[in-house]
C-alpha atoms as a PDB file:
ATOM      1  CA  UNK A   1      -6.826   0.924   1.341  1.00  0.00           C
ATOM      2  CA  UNK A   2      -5.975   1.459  -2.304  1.00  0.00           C
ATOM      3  CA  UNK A   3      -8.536   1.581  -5.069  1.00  0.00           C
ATOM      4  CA  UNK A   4      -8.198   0.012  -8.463  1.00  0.00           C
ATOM      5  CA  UNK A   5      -9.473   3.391 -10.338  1.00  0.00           C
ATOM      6  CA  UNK A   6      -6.833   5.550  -9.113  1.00  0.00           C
ATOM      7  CA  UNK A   7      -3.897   3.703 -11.207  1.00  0.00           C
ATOM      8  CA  UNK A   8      -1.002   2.149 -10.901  1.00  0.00           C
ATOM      9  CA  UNK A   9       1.486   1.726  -7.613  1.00  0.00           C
ATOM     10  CA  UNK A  10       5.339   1.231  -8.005  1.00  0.00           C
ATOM     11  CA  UNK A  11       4.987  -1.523  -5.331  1.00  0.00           C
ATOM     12  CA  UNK A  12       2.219  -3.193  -5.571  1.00  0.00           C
ATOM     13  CA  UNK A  13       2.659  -4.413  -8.837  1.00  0.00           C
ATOM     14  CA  UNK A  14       2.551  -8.063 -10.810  1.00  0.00           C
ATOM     15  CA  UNK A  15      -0.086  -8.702 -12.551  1.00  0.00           C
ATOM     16  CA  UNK A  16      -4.068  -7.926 -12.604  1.00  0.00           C
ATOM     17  CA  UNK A  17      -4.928 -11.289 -11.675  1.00  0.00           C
ATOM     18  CA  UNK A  18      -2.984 -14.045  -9.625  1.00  0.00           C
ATOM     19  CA  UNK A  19      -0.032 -15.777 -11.970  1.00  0.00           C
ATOM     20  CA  UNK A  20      -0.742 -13.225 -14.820  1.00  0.00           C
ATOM     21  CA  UNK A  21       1.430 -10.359 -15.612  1.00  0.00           C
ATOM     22  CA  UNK A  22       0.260  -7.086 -16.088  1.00  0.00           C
ATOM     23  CA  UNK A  23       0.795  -4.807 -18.922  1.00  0.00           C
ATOM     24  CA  UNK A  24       2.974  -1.934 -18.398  1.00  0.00           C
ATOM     25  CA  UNK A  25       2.165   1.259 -18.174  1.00  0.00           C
ATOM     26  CA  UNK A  26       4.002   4.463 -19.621  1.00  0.00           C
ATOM     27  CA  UNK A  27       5.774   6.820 -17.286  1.00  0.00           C
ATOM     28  CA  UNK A  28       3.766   9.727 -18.065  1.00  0.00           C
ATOM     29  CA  UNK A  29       0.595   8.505 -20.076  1.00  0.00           C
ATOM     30  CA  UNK A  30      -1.188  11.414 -19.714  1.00  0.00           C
ATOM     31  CA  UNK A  31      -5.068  10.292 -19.525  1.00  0.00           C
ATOM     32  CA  UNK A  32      -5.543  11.671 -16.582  1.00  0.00           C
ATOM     33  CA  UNK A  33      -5.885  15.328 -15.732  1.00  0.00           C
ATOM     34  CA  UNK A  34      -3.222  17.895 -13.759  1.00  0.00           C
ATOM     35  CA  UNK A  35      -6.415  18.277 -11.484  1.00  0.00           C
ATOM     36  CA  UNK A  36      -5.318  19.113  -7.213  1.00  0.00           C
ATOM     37  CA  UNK A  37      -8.426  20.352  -5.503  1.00  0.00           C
ATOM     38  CA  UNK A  38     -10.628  17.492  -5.930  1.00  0.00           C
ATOM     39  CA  UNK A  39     -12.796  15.612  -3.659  1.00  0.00           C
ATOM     40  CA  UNK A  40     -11.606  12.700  -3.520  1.00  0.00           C
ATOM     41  CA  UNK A  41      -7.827  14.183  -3.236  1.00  0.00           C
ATOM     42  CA  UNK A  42      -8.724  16.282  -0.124  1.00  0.00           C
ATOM     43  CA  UNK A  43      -9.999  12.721   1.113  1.00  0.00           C
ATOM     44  CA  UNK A  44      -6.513  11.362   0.421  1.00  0.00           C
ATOM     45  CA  UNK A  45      -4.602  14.512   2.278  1.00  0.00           C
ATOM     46  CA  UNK A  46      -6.579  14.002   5.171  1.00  0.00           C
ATOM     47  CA  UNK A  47      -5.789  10.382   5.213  1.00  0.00           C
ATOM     48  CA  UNK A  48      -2.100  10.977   4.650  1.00  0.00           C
ATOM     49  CA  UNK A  49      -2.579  13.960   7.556  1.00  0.00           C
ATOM     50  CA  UNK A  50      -3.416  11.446   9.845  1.00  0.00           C
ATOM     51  CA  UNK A  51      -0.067   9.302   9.792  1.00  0.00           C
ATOM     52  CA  UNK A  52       1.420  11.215  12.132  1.00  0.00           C
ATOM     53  CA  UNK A  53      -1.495  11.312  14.588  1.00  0.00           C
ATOM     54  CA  UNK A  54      -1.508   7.760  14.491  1.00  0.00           C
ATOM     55  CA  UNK A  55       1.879   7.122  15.540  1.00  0.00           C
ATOM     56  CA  UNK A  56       2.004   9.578  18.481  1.00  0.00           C
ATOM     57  CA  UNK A  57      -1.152   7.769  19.720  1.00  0.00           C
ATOM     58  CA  UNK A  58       0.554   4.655  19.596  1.00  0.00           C
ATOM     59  CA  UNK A  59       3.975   6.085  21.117  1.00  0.00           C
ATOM     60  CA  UNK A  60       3.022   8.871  22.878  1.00  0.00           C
ATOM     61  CA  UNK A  61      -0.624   8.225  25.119  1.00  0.00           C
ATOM     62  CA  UNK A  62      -0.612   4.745  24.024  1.00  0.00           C
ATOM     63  CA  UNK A  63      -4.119   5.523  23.248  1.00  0.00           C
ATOM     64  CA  UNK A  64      -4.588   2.153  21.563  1.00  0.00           C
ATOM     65  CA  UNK A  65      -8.537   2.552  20.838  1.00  0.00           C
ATOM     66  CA  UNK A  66      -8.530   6.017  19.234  1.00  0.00           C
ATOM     67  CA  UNK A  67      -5.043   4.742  17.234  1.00  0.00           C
ATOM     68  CA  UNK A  68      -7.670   1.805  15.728  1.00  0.00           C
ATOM     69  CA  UNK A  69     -10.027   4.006  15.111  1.00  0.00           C
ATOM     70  CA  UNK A  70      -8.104   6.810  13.387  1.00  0.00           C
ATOM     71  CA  UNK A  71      -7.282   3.613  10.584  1.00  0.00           C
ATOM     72  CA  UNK A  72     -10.881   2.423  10.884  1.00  0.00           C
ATOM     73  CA  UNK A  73     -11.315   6.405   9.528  1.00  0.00           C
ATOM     74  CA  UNK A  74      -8.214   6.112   7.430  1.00  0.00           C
ATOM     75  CA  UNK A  75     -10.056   2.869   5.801  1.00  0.00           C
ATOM     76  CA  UNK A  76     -13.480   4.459   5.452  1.00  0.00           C
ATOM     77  CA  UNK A  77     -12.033   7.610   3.273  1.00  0.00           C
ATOM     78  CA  UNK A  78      -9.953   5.405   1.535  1.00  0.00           C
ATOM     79  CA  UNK A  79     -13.115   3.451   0.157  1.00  0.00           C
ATOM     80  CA  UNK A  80     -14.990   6.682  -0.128  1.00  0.00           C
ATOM     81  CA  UNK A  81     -12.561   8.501  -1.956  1.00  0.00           C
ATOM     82  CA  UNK A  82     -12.145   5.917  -4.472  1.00  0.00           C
ATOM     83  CA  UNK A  83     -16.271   5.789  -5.214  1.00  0.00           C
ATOM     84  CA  UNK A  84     -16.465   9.743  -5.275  1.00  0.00           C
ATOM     85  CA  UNK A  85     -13.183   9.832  -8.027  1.00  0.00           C
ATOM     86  CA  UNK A  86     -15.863   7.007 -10.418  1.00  0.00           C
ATOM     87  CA  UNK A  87     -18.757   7.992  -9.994  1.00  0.00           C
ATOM     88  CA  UNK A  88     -18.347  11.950 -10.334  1.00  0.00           C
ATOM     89  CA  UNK A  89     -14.969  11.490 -12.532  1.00  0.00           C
ATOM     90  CA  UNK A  90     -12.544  13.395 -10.617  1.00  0.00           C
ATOM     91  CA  UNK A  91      -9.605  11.107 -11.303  1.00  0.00           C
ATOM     92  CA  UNK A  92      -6.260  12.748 -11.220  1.00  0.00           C
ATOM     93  CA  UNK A  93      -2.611  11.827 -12.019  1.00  0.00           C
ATOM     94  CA  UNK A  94      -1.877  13.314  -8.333  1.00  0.00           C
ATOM     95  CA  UNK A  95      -4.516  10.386  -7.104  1.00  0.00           C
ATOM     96  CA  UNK A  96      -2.725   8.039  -8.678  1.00  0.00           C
ATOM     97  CA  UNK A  97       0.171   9.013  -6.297  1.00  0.00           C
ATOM     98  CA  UNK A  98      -1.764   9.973  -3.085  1.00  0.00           C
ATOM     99  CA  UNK A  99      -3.263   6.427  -3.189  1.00  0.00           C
ATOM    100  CA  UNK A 100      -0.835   4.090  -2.889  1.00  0.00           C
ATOM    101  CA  UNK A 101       1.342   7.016  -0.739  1.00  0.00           C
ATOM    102  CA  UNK A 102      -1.006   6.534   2.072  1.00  0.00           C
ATOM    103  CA  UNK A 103      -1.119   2.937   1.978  1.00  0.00           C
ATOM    104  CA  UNK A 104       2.566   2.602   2.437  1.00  0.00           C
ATOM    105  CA  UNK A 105       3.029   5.300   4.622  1.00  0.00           C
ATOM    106  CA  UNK A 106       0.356   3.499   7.060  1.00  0.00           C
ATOM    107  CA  UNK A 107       1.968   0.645   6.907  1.00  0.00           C
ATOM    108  CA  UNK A 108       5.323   1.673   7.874  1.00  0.00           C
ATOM    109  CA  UNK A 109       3.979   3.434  10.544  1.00  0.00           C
ATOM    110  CA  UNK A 110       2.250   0.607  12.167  1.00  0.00           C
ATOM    111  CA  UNK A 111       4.897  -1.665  11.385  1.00  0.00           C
ATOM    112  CA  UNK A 112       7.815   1.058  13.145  1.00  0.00           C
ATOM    113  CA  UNK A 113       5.529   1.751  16.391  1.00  0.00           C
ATOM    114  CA  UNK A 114       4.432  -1.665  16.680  1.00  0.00           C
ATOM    115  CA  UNK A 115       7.838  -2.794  16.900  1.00  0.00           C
ATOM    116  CA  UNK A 116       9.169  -0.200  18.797  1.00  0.00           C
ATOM    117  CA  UNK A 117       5.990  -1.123  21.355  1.00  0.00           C
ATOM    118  CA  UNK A 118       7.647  -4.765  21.066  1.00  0.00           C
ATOM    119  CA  UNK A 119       4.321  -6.180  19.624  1.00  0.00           C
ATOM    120  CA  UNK A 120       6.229  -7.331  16.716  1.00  0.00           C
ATOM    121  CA  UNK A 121       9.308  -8.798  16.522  1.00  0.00           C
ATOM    122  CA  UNK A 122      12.258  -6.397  13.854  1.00  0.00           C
ATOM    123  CA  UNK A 123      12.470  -9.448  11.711  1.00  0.00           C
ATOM    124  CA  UNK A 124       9.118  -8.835  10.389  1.00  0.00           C
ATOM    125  CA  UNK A 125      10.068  -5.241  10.013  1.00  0.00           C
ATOM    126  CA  UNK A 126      13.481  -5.685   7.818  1.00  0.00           C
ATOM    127  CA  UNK A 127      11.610  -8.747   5.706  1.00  0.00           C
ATOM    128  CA  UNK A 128       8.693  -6.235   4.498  1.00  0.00           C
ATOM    129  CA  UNK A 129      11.499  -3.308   4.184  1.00  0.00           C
ATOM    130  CA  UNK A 130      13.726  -5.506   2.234  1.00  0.00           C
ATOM    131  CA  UNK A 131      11.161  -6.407  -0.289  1.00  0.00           C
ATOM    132  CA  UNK A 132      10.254  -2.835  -0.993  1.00  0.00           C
ATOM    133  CA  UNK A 133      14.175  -1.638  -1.281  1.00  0.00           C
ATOM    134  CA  UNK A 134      14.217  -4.693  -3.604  1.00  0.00           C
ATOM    135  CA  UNK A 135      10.917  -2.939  -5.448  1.00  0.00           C
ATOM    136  CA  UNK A 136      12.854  -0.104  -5.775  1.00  0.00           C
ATOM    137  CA  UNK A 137      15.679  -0.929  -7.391  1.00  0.00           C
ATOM    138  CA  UNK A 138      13.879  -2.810  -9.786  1.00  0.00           C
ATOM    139  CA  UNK A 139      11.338   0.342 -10.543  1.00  0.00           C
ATOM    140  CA  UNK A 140      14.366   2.217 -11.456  1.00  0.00           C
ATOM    141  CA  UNK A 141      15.769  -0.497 -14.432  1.00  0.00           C
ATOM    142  CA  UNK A 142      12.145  -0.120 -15.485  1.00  0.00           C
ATOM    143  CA  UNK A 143      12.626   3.168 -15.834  1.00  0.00           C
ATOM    144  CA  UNK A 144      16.092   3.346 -17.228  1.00  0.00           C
ATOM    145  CA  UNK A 145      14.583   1.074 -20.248  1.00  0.00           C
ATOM    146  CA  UNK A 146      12.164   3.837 -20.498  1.00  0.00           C
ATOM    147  CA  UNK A 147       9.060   2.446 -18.710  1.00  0.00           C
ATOM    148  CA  UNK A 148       7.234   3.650 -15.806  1.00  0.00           C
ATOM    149  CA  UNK A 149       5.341   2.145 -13.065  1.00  0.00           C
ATOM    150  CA  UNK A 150       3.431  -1.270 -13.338  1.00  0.00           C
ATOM    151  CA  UNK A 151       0.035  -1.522 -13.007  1.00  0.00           C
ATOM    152  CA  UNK A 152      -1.482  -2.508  -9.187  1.00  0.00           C
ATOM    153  CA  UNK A 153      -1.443  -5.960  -9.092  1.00  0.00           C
ATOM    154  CA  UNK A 154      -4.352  -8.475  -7.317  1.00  0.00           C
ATOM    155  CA  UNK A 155      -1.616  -9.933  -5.418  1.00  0.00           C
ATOM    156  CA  UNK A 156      -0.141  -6.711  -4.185  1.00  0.00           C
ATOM    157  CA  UNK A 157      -3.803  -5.596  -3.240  1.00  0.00           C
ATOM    158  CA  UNK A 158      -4.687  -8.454  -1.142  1.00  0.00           C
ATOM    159  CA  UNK A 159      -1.088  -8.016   0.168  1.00  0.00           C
ATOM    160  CA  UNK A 160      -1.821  -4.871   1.736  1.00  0.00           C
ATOM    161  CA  UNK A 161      -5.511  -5.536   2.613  1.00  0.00           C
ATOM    162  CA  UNK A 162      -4.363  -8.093   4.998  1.00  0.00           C
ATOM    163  CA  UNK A 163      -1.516  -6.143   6.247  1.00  0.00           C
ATOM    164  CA  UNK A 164      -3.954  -3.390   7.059  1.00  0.00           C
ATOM    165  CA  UNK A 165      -5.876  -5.695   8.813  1.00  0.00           C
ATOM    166  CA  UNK A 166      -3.052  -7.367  10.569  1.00  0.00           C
ATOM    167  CA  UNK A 167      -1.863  -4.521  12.271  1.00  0.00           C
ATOM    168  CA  UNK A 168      -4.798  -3.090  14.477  1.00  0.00           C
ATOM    169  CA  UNK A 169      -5.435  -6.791  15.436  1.00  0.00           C
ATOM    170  CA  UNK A 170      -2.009  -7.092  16.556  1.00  0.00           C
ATOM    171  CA  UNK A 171      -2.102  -4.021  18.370  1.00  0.00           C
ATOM    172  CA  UNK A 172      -5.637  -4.725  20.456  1.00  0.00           C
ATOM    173  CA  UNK A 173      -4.540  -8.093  20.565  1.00  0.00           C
ATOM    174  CA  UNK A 174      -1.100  -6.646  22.791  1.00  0.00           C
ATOM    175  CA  UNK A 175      -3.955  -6.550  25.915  1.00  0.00           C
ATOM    176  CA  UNK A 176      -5.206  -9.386  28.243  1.00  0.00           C
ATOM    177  CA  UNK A 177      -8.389 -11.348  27.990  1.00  0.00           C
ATOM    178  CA  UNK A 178     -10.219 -13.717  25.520  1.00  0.00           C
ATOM    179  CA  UNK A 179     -11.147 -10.848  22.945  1.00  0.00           C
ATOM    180  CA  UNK A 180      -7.512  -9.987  22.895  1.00  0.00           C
ATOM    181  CA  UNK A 181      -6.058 -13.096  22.380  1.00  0.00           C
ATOM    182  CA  UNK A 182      -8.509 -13.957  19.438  1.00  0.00           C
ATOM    183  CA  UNK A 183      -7.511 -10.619  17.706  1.00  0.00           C
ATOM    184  CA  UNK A 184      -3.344 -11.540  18.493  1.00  0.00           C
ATOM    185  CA  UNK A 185      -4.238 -14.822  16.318  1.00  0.00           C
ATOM    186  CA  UNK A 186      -6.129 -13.364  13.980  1.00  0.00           C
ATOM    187  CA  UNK A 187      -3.812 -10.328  13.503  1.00  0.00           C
ATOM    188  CA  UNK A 188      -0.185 -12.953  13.077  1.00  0.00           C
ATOM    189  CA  UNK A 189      -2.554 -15.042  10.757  1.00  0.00           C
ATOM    190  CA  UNK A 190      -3.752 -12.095   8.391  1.00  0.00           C
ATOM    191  CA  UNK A 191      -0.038 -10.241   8.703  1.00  0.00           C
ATOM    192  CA  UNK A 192       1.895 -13.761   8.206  1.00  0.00           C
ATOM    193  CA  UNK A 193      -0.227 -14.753   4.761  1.00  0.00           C
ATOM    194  CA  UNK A 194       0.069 -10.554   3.618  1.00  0.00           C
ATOM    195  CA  UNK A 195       3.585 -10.936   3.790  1.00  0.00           C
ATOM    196  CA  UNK A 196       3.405 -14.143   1.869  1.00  0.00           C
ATOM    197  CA  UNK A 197       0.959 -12.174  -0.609  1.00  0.00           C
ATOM    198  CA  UNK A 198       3.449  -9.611  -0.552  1.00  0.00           C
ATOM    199  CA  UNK A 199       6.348 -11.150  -1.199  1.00  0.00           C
ATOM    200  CA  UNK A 200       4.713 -13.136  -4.174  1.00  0.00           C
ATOM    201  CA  UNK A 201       3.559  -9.865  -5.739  1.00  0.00           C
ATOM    202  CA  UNK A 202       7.151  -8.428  -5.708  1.00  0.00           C
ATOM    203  CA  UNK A 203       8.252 -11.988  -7.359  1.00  0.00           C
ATOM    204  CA  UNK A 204       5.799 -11.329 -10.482  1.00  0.00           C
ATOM    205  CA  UNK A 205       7.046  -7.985 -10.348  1.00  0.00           C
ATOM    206  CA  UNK A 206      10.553  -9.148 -11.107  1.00  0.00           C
ATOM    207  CA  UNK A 207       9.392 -11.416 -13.520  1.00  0.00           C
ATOM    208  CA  UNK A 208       7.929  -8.512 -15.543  1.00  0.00           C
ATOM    209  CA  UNK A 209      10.392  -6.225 -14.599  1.00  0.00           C
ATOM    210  CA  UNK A 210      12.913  -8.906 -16.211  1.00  0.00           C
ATOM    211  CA  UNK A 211      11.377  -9.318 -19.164  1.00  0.00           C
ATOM    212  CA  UNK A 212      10.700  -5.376 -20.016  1.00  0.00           C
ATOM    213  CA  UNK A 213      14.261  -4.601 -19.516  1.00  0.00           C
ATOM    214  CA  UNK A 214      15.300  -6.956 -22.819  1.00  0.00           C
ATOM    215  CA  UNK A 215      12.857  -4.377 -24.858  1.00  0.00           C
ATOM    216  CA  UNK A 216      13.525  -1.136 -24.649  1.00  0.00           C
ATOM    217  CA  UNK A 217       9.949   1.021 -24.135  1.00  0.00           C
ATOM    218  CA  UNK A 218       8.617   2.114 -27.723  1.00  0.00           C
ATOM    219  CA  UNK A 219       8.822   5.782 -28.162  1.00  0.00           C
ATOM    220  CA  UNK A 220       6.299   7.972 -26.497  1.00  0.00           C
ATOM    221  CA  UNK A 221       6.248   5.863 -23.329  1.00  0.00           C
ATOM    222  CA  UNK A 222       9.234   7.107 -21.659  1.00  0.00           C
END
């Protein structure tokens, strides 16, 4: 769900390619504009509006069809917004934030209901919680050496592409028949190698993180 133009996310970061580190970028670098009521940030509300709609149709109706395709919605605005912010350059610092914010949010919902449906196990759940805690404790040393965020790594995308993916499978695949039973395999094989991908981005991440903290940030990035 995230798009490359809309900057960097705590999280997802590493490096811009596989095995590469990326460079870091300043807390507050101030290229983008203080702009709110843009369209492609009204695309990102909406999305992040729909979180809770998702989980009570999970948990509450267990209206698993509408639930998939609030996040085949979710996925479409996503993509849309991320055209609209290039190609009529209504970037913002707040859809920097929005971005990734929706991403995670999405996934924690999925992966919370989905457990609590027992369609995955808690394991999964505290192994994809435990790497972002660990995320977060590293983005604030990179911040108390006077950097901000790193930039969204390729790792960290395809991390959360496939956990997107995952998910929705997972869920349709919780029903009987052949269909369902193709998209249970397909859904533990896309979430099994995101949490892989994920994993490996938050090892680059500590790799950078490591290395920034032995140099503090030059003035005017903090």
């Amino acid at each position: 769900m995230g798009t490359a133009s809309k900057g960097a996310a705590p999280l997802d970061a590493g490096s811009s390619a596989p095995g590469q580190l990326a460079e870091p970028r300043p807390a507050d670098d101030g290229r983008l504009p203080d702009r709110i009521w843009t369209v492609p940030n009204v695309l990102s509300m909406a999305r992040l509006a729909g979180v809770p709609v998702f989980v009570w149709l999970v948990l509450g109706p267990k209206a698993d069809a509408w639930a998939v395709g609030l996040l085949i919605a979710a996925s479409a605005t996503d993509w849309l917004d991320g055209k609209i912010a290039r190609a009529w350059h209504q970037e913002s610092r707040l859809g920097q934030v929005l971005d990734p914010a929706a991403d995670r949010l999405y996934i924690g919902a999925m992966l919370i209901a989905l457990a609590l449906r027992a369609i995955i196990p808690w394991w999964l759940v505290a192994v994809l919680v435990a790497r972002e805690l660990l995320l977060g404790l590293a983005l604030l040393r990179l911040r108390a050496h006077g950097y901000g965020p790193l930039q969204v790594s390729f790792v960290g995308k395809a991390a959360t592409l496939c956990l997107l993916y995952a998910f929705p499978l997972l869920l349709l695949g919780a029903y009987s028949g052949t269909a369902a039973e193709v998209a249970k395999v397909a859904g533990w094989a896309f979430g099994l190698w995101g949490t892989a991908l994920y994993w490996w981005a938050a090892g680059l991440y500590l790799v950078q993180v490591r290395q920034l903290s032995s140099n503090p940030a030059p003035p005017g990035q903090s």
